[in-house]
C-alpha atoms as a PDB file:
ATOM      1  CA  UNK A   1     238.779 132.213  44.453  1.00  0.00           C
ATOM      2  CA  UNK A   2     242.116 130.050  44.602  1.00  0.00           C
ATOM      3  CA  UNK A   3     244.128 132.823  44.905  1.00  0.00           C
ATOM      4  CA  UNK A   4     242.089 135.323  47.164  1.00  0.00           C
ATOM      5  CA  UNK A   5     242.738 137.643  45.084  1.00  0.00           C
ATOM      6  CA  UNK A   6     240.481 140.503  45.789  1.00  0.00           C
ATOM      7  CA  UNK A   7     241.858 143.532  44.226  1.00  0.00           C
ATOM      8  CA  UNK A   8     238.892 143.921  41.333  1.00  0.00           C
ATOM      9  CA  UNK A   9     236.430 143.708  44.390  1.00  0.00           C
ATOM     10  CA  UNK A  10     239.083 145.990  46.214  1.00  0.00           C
ATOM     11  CA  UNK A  11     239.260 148.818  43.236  1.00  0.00           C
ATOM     12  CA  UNK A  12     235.640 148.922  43.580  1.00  0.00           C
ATOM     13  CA  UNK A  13     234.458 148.708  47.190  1.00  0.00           C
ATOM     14  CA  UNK A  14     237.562 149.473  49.300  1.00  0.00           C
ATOM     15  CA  UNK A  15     236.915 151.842  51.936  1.00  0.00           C
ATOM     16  CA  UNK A  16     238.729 154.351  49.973  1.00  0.00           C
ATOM     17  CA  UNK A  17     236.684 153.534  47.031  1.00  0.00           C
ATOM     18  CA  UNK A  18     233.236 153.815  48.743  1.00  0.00           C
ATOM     19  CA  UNK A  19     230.867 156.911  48.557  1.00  0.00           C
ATOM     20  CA  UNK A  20     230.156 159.142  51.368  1.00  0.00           C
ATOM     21  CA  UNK A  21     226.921 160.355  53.271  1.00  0.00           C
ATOM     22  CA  UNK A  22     223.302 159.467  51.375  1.00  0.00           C
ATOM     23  CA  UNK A  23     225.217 157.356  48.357  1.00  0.00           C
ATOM     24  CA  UNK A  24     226.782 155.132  51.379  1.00  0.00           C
ATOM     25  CA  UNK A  25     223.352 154.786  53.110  1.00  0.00           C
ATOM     26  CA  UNK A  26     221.526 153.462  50.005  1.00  0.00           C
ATOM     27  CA  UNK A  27     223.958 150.681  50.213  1.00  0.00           C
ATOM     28  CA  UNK A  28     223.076 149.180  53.539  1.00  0.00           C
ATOM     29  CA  UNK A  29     221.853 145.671  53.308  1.00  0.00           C
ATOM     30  CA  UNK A  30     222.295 145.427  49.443  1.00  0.00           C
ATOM     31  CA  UNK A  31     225.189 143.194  48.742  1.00  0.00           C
ATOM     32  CA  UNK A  32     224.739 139.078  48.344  1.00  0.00           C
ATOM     33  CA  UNK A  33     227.973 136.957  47.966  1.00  0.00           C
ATOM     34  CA  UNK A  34     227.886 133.506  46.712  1.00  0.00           C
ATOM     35  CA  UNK A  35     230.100 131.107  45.395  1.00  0.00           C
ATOM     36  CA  UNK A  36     229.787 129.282  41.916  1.00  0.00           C
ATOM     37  CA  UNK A  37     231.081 126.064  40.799  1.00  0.00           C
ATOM     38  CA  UNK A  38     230.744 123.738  43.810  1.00  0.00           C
ATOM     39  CA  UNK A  39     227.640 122.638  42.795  1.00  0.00           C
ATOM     40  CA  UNK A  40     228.188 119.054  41.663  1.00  0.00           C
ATOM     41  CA  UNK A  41     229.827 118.601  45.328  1.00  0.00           C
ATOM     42  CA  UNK A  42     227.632 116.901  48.500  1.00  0.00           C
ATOM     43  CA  UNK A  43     229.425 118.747  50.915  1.00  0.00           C
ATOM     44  CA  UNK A  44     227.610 122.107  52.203  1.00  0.00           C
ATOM     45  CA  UNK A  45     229.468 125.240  50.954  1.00  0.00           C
ATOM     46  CA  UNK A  46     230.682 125.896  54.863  1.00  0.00           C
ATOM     47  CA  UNK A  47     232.337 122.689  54.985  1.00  0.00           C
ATOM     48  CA  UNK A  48     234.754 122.747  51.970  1.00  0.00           C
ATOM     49  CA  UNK A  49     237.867 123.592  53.035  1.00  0.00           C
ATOM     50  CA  UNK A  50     238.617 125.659  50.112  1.00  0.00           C
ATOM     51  CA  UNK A  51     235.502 128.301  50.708  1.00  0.00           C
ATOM     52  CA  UNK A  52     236.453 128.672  54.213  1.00  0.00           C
ATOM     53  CA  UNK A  53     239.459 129.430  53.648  1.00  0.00           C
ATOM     54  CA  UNK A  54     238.606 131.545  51.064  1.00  0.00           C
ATOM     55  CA  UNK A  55     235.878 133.849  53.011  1.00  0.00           C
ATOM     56  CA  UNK A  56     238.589 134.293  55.844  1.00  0.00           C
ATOM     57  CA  UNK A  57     240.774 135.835  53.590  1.00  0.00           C
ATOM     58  CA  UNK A  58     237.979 137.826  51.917  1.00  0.00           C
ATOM     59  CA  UNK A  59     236.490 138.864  55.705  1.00  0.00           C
ATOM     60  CA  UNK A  60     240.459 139.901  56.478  1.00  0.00           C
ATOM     61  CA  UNK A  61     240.531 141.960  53.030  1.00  0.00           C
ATOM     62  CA  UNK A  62     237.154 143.723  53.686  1.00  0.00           C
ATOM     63  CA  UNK A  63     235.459 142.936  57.140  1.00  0.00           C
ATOM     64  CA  UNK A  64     232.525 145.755  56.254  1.00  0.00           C
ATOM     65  CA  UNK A  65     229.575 142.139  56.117  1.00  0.00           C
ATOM     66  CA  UNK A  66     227.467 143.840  58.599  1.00  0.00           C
ATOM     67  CA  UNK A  67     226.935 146.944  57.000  1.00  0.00           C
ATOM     68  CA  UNK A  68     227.030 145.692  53.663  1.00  0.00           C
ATOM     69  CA  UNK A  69     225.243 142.415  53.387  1.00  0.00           C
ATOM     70  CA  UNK A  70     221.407 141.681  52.741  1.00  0.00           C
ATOM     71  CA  UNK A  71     220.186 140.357  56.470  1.00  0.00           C
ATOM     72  CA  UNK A  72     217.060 138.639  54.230  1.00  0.00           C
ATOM     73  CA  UNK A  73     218.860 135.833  52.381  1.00  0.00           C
ATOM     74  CA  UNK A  74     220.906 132.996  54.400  1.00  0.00           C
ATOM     75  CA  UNK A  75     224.110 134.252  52.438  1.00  0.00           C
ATOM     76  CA  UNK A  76     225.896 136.358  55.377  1.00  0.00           C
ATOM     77  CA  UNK A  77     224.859 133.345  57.402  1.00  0.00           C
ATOM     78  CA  UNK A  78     227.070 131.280  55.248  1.00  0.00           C
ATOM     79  CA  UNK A  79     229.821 133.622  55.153  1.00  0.00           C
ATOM     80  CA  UNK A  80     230.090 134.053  58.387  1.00  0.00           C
ATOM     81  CA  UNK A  81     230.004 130.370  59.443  1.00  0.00           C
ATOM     82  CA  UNK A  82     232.542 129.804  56.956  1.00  0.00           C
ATOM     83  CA  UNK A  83     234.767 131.780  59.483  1.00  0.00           C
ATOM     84  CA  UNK A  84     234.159 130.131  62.430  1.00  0.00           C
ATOM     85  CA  UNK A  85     236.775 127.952  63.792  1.00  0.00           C
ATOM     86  CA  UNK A  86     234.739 125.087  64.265  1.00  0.00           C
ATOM     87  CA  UNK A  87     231.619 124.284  63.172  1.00  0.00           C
ATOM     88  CA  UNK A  88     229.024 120.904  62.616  1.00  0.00           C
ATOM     89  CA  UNK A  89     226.759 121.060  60.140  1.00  0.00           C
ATOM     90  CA  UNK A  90     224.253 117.700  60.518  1.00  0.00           C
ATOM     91  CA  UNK A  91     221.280 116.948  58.212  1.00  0.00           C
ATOM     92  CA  UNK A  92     218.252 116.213  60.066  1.00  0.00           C
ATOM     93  CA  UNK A  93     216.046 113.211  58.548  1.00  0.00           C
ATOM     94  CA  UNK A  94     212.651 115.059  57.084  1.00  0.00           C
ATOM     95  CA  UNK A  95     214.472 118.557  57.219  1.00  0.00           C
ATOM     96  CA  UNK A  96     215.943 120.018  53.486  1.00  0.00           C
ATOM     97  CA  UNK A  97     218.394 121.751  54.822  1.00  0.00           C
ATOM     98  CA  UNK A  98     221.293 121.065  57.587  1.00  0.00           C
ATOM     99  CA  UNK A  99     221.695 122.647  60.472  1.00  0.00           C
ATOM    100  CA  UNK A 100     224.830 124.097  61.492  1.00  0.00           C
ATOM    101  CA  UNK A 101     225.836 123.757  64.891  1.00  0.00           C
ATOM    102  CA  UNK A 102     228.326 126.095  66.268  1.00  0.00           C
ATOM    103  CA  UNK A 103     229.675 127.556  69.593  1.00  0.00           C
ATOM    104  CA  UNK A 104     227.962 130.495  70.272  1.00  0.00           C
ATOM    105  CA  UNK A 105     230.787 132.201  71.909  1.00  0.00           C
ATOM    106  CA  UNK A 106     232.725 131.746  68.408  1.00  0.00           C
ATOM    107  CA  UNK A 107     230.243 133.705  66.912  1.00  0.00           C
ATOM    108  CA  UNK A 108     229.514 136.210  68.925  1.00  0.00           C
ATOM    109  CA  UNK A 109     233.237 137.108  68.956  1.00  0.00           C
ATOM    110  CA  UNK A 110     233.629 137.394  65.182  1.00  0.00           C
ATOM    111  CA  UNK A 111     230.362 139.093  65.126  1.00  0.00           C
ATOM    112  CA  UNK A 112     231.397 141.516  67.827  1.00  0.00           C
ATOM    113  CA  UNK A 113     234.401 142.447  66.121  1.00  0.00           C
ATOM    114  CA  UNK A 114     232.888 143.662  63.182  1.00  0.00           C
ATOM    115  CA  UNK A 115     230.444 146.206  64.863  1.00  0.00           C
ATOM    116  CA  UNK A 116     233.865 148.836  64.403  1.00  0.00           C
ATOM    117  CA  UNK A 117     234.089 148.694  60.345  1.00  0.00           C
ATOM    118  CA  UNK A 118     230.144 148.374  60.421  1.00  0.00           C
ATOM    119  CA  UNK A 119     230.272 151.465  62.489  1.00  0.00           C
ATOM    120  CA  UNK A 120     232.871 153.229  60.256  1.00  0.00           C
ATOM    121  CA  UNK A 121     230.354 152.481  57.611  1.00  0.00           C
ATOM    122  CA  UNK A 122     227.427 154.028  59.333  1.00  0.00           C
ATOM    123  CA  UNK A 123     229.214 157.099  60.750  1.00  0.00           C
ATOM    124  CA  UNK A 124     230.668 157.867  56.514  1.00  0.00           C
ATOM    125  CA  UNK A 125     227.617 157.210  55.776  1.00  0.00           C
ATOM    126  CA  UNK A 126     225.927 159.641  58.900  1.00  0.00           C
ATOM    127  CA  UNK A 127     223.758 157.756  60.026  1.00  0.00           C
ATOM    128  CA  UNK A 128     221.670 158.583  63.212  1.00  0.00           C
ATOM    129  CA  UNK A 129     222.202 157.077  66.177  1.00  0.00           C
ATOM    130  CA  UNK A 130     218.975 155.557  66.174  1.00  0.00           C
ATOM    131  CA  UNK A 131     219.505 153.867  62.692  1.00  0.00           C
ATOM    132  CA  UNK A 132     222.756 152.800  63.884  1.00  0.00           C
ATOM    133  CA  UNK A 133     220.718 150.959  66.881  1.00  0.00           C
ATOM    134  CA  UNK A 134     218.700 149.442  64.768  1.00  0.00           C
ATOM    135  CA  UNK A 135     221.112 147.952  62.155  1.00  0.00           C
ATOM    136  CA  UNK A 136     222.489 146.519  64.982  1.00  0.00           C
ATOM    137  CA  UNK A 137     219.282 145.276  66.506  1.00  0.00           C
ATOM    138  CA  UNK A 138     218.756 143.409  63.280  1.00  0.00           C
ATOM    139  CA  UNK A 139     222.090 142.178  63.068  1.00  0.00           C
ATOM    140  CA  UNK A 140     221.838 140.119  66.580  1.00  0.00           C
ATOM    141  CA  UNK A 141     218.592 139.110  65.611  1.00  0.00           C
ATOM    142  CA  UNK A 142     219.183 137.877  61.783  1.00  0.00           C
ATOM    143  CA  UNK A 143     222.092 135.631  63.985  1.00  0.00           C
ATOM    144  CA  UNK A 144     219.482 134.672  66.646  1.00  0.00           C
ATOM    145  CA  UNK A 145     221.476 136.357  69.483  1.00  0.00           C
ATOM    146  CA  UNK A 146     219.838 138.367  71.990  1.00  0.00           C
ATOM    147  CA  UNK A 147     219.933 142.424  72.150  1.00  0.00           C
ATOM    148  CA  UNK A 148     219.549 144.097  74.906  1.00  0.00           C
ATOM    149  CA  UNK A 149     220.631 147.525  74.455  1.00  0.00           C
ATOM    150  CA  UNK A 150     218.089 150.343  75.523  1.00  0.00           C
ATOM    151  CA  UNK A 151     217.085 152.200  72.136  1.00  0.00           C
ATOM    152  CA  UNK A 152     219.322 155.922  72.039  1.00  0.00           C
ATOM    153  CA  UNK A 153     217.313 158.823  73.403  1.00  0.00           C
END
């Protein structure tokens, strides 16, 4: 992690690396990232300098999160705030976990911007439009942002 070194992960996943057509699909929503060895430290994982700065590198090395990443855990949550140029996270008195305040326009741009690889992904992978849609549906809503798009026809 130090180093950002990604080129194991690279030799592996890298677009040029990655299956095509029904292997691709089956691995939509399958990957979990998480970090080891910051457990003994108070902080929360999106406030240590070091993971930030880490995931930024690793979103600039392989920005395919959206297509990629399980939208049932908290991880690409993490991940993603991790990238954010400024964020808050408070703890609320009674609550177990923080909550991390951000501005939404922050997010929505960095989320925005990786619809394009996500949608490389899905059209090497050939998906339908409609699955397409809804990946993306589920994307806005895992990040609590509205989605208004009409369904394709």
């Amino acid at each position: 992690m130090e180093h950002s070194d990604f080129s194991h992960f690279l030799s592996l996943y890298g677009p040029d690396k990655l299956p095509t057509g029904s292997p691709l699909r089956e691995m939509m929503n399958v990957m979990m990232f998480g970090i080891e060895g910051y457990d003994d430290d108070q902080r929360e994982v999106h406030s240590i300098p070091e993971i930030r700065q880490f995931f930024r590198a690793f979103h600039k090395a392989w920005p395919y999160w959206l297509y990629f990443c399980n939208l049932e855990t908290e991880a690409l949550k993490m991940m993603v705030f991790c990238c954010l140029p400024s964020i808050a996270a408070i703890k609320v008195d009674g609550r177990p976990n923080v909550t991390v305040e951000y501005k939404p326009p922050e997010l929505l741009d960095l989320v925005s911007n990786d619809f394009e690889p996500m949608n490389v992904m899905c059209d090497r992978a050939g998906l339908a439009e409609r699955l397409i849609y809804d990946r993306s549906k589920a994307v806005f809503e895992y990040f609590d942002m509205p989605f208004h798009a009409e369904p394709p026809s």
